[in-house]
PDB file of N, CA and C in Angstrom:
ATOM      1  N   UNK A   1      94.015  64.691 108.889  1.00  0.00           N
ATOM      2  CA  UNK A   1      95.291  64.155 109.285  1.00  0.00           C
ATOM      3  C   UNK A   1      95.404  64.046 110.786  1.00  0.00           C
ATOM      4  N   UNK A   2      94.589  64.184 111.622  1.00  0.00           N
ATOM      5  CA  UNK A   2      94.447  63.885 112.792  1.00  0.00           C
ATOM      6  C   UNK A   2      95.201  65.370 113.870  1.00  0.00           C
ATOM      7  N   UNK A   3      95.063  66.684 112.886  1.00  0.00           N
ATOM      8  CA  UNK A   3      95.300  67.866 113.705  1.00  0.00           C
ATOM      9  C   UNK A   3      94.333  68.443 114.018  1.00  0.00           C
ATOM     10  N   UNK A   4      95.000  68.610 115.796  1.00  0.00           N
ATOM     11  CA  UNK A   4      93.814  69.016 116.354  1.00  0.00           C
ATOM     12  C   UNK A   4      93.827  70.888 116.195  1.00  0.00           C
ATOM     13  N   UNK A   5      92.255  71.098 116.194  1.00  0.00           N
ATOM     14  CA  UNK A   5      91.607  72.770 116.394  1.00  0.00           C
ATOM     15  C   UNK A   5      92.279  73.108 116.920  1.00  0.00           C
ATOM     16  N   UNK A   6      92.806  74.571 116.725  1.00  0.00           N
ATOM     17  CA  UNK A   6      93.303  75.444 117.846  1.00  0.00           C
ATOM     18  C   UNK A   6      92.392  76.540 117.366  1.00  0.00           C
ATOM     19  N   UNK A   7      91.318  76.555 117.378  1.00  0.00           N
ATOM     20  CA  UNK A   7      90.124  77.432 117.403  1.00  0.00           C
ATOM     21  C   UNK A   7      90.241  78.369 118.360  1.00  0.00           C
ATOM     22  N   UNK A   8      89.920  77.994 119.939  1.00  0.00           N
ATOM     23  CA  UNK A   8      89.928  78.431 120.859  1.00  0.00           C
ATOM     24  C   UNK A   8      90.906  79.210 121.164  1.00  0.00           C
ATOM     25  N   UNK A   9      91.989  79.035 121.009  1.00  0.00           N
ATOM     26  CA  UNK A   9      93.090  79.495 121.250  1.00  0.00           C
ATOM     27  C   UNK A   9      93.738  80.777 120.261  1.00  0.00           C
ATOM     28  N   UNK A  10      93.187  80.531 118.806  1.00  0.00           N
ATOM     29  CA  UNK A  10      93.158  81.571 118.023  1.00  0.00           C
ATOM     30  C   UNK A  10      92.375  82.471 118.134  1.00  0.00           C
ATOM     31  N   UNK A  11      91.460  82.019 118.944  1.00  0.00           N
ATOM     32  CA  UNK A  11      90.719  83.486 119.360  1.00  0.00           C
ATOM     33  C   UNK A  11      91.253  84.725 120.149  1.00  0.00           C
ATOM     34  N   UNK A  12      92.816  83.987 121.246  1.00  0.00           N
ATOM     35  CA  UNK A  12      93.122  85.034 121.665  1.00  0.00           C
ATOM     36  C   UNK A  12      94.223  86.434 120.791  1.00  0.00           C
ATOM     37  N   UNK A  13      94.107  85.739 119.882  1.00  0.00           N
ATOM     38  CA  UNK A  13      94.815  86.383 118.918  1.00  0.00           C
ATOM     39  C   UNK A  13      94.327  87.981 118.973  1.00  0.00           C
ATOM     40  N   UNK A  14      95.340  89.265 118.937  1.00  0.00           N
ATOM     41  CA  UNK A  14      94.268  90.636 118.767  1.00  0.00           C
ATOM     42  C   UNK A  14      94.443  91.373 117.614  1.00  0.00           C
ATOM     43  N   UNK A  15      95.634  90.473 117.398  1.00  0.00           N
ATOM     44  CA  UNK A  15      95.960  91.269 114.978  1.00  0.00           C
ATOM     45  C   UNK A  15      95.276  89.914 114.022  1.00  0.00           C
ATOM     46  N   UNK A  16      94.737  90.849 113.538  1.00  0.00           N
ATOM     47  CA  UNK A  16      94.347  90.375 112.223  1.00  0.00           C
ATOM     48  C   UNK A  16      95.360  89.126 111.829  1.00  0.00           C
ATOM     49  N   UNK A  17      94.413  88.023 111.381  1.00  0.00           N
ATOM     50  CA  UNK A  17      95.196  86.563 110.467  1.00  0.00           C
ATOM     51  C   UNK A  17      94.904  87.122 109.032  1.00  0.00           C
ATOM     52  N   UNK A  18      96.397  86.615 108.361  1.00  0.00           N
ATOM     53  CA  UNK A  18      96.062  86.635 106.855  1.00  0.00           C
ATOM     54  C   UNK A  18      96.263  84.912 106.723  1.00  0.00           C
ATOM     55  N   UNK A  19      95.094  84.446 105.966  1.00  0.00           N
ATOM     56  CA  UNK A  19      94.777  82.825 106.272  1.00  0.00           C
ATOM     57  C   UNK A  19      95.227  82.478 104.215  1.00  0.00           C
ATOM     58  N   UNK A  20      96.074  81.838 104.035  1.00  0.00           N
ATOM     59  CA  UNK A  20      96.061  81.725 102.681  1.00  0.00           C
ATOM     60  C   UNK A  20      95.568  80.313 102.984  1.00  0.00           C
ATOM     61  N   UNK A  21      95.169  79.984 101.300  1.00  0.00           N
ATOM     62  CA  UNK A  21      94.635  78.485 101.450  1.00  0.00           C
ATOM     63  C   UNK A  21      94.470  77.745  99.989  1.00  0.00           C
ATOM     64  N   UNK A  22      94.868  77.187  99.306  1.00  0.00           N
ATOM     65  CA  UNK A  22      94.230  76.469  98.259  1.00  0.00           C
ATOM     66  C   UNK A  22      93.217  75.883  98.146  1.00  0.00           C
ATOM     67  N   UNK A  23      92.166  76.051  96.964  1.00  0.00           N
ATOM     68  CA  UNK A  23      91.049  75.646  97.217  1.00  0.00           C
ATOM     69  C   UNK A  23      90.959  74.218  96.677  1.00  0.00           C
ATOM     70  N   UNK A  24      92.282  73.634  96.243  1.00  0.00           N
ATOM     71  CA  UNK A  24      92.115  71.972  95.488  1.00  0.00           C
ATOM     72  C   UNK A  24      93.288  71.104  96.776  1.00  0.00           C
ATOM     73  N   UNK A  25      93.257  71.688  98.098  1.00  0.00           N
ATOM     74  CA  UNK A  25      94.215  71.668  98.732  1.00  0.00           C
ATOM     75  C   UNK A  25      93.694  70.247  99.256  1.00  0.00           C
ATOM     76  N   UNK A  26      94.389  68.907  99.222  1.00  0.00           N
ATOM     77  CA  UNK A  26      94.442  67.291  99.558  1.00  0.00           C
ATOM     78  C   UNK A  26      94.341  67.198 100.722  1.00  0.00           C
ATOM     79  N   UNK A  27      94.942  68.882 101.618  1.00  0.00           N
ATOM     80  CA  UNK A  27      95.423  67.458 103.233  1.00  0.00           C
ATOM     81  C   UNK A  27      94.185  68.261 103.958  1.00  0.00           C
ATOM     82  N   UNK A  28      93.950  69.351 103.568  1.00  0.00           N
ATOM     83  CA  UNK A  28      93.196  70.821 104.677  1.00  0.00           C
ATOM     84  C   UNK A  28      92.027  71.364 103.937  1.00  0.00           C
ATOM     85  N   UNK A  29      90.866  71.181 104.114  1.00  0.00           N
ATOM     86  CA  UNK A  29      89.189  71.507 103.116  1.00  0.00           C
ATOM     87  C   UNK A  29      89.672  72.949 103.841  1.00  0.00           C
ATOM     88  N   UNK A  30      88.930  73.548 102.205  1.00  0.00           N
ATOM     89  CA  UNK A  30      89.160  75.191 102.515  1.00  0.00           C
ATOM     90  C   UNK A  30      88.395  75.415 103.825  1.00  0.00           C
ATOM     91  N   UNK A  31      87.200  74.696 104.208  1.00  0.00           N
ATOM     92  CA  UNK A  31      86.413  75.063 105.473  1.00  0.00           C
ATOM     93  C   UNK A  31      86.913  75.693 106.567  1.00  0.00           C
ATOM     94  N   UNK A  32      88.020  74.799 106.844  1.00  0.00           N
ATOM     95  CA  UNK A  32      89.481  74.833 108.052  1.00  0.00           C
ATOM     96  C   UNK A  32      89.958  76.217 107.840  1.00  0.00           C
ATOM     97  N   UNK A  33      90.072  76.644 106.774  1.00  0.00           N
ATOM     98  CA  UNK A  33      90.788  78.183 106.681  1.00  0.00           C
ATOM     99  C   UNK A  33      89.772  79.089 106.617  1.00  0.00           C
ATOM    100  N   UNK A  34      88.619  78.631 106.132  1.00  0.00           N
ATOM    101  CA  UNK A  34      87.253  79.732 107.178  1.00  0.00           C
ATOM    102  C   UNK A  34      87.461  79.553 108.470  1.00  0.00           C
ATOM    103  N   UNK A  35      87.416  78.748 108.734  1.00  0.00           N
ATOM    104  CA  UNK A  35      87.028  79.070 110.002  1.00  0.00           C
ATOM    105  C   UNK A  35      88.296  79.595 111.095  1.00  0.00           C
ATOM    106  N   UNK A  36      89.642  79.342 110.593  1.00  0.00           N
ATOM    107  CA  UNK A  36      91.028  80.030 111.249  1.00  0.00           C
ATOM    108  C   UNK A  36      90.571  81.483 110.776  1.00  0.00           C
ATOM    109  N   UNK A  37      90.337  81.926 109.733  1.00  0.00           N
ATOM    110  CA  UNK A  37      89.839  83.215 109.729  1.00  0.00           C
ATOM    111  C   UNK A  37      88.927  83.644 110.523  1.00  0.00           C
ATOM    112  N   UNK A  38      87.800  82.719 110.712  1.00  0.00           N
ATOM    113  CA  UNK A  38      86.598  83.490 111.659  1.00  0.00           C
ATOM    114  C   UNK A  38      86.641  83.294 112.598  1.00  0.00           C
ATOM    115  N   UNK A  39      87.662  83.137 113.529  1.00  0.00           N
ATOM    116  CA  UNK A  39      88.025  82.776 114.792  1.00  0.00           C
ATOM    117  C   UNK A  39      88.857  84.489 115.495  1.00  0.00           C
ATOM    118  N   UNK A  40      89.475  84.760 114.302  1.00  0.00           N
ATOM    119  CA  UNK A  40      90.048  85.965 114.705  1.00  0.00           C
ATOM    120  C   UNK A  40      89.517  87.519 114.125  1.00  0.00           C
ATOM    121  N   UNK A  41      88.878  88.271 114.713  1.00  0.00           N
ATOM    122  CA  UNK A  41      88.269  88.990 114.156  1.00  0.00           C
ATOM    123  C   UNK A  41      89.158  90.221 113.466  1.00  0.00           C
ATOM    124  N   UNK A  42      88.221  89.968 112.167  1.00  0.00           N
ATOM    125  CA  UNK A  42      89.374  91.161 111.261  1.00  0.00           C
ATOM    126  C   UNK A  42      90.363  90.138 110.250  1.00  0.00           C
ATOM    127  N   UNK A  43      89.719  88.929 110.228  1.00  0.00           N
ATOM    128  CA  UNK A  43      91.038  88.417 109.713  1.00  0.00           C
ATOM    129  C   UNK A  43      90.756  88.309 108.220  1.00  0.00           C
ATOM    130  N   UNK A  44      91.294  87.970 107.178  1.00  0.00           N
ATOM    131  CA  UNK A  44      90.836  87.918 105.957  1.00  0.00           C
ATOM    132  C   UNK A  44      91.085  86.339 105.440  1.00  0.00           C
ATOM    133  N   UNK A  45      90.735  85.730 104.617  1.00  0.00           N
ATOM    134  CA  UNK A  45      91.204  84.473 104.021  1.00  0.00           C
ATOM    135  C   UNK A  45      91.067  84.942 102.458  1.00  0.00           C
ATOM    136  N   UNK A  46      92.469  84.578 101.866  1.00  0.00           N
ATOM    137  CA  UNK A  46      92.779  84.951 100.583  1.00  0.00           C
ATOM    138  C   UNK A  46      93.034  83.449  99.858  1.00  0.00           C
ATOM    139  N   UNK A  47      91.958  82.422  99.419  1.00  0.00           N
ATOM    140  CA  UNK A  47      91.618  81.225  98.733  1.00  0.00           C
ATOM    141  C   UNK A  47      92.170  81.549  96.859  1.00  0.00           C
ATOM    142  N   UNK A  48      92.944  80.359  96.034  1.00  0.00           N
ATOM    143  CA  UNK A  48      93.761  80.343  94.775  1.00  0.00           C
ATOM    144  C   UNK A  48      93.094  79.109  94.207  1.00  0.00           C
ATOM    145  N   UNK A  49      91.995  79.541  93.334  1.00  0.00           N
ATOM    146  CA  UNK A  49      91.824  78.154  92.901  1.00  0.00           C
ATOM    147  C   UNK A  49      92.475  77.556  91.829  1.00  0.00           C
ATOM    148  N   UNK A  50      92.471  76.146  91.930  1.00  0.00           N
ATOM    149  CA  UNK A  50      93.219  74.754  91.311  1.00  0.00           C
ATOM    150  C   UNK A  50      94.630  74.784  92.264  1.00  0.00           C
ATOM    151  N   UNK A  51      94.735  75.611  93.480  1.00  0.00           N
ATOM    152  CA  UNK A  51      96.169  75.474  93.984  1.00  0.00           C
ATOM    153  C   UNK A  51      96.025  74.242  95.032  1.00  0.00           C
ATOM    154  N   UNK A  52      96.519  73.503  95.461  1.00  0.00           N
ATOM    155  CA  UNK A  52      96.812  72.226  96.736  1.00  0.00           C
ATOM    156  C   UNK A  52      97.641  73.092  97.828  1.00  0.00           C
ATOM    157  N   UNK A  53      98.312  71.838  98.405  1.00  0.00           N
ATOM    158  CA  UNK A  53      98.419  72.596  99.467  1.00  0.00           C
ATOM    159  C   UNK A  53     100.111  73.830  99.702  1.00  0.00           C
ATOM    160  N   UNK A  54     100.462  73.403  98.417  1.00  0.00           N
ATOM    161  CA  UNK A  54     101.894  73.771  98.504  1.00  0.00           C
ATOM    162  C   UNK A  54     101.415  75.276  97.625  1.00  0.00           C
ATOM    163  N   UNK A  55     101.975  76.414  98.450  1.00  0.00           N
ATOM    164  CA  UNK A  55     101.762  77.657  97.557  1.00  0.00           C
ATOM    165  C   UNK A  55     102.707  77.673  96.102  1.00  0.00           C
ATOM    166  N   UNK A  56     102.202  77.737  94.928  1.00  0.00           N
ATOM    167  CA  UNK A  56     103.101  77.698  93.969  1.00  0.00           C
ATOM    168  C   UNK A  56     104.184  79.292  94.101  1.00  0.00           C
ATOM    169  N   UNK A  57     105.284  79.161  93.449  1.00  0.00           N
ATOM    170  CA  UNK A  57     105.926  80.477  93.438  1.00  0.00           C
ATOM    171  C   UNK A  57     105.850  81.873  92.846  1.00  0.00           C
ATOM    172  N   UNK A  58     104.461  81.259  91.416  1.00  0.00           N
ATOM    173  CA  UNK A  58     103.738  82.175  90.829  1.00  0.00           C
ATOM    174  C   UNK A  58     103.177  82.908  91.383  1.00  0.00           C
ATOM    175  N   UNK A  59     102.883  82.638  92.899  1.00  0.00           N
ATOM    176  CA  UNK A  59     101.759  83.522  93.545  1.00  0.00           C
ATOM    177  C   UNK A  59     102.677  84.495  94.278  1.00  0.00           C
ATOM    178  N   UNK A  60     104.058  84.136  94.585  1.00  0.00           N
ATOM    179  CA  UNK A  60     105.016  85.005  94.974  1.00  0.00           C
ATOM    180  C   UNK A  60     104.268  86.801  95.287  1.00  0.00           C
ATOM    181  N   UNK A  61     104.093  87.704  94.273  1.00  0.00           N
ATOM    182  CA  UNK A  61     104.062  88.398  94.339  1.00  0.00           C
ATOM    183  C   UNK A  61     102.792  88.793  94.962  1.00  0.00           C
ATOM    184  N   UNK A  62     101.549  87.978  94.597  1.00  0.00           N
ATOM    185  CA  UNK A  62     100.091  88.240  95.416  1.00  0.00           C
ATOM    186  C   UNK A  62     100.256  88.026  96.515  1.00  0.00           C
ATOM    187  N   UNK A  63     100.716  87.295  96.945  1.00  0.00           N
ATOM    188  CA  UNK A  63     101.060  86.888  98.453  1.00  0.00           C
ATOM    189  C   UNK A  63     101.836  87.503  99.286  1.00  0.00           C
ATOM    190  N   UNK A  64     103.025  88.256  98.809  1.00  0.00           N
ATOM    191  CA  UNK A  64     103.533  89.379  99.251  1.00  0.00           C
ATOM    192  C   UNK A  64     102.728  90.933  99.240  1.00  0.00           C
ATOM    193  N   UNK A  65     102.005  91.221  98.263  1.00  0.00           N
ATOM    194  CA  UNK A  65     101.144  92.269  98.878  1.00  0.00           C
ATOM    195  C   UNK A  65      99.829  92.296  99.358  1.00  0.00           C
ATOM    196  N   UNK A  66      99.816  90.946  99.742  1.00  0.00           N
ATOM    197  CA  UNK A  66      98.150  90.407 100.421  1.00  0.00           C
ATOM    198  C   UNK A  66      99.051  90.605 101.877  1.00  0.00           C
ATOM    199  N   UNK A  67     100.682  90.160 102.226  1.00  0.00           N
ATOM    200  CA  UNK A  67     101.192  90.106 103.712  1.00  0.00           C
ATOM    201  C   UNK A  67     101.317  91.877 104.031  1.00  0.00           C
ATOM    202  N   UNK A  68     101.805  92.337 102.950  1.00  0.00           N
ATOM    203  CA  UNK A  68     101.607  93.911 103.056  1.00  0.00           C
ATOM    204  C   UNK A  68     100.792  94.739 103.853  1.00  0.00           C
ATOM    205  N   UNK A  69      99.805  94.484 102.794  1.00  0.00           N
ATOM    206  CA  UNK A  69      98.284  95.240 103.427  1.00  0.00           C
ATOM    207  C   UNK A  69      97.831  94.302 104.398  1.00  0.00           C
ATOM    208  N   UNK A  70      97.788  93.260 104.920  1.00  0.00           N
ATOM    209  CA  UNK A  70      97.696  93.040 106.419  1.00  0.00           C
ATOM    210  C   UNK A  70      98.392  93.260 107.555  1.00  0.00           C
ATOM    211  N   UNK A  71     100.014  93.640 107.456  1.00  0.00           N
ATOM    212  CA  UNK A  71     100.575  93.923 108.297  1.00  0.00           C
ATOM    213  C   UNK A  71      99.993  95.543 108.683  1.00  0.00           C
ATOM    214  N   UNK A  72      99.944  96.185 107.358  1.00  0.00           N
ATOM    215  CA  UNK A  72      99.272  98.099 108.120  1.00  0.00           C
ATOM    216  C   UNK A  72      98.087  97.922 108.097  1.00  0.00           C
ATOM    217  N   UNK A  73      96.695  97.331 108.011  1.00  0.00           N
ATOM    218  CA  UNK A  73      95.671  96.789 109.129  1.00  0.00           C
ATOM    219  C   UNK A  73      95.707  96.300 110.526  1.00  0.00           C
ATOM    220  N   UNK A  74      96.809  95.688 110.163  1.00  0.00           N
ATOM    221  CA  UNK A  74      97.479  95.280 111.828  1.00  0.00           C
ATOM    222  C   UNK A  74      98.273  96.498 112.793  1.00  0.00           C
ATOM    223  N   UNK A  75      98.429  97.545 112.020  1.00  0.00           N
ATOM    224  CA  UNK A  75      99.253  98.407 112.483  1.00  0.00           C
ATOM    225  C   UNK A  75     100.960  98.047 113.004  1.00  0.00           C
ATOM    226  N   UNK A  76     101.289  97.447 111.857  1.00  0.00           N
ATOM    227  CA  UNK A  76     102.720  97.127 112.001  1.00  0.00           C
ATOM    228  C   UNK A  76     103.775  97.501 111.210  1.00  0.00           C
TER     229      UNK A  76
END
């Protein structure tokens, strides 16, 4: 879609990314959310397959304790 990397710039990041991503996702190849993950060290990417790009509400609850346990990795 013509968005540009902020690779570089996510590197200055010093807490942990929690990177969600669908793996049937139309606009963003899961690649893009490797690599926002491996840009910041420590970060995790938590991929839903058959999901696009809109998080369904089913995932509600995984997604709330995937933000959980990254915030006290992050020490927050």
């Amino acid at each position: 879609m013509g968005a540009q990397w902020s690779g570089p710039r996510l590197r200055e990041l010093r807490k942990p990314l929690l990177v969600l991503h669908g793996e049937a996702d139309q606009m963003l190849r899961v690649k893009a959310g490797k690599a926002a993950a491996a840009a910041v060290e420590g970060s995790r990417l938590l991929t839903f397959p058959g999901v696009g790009h809109d998080l369904p509400a089913a995932l509600a609850p995984v997604i709330a304790s995937a933000v959980r346990e990254n915030a006290a990795r992050a020490g927050l």
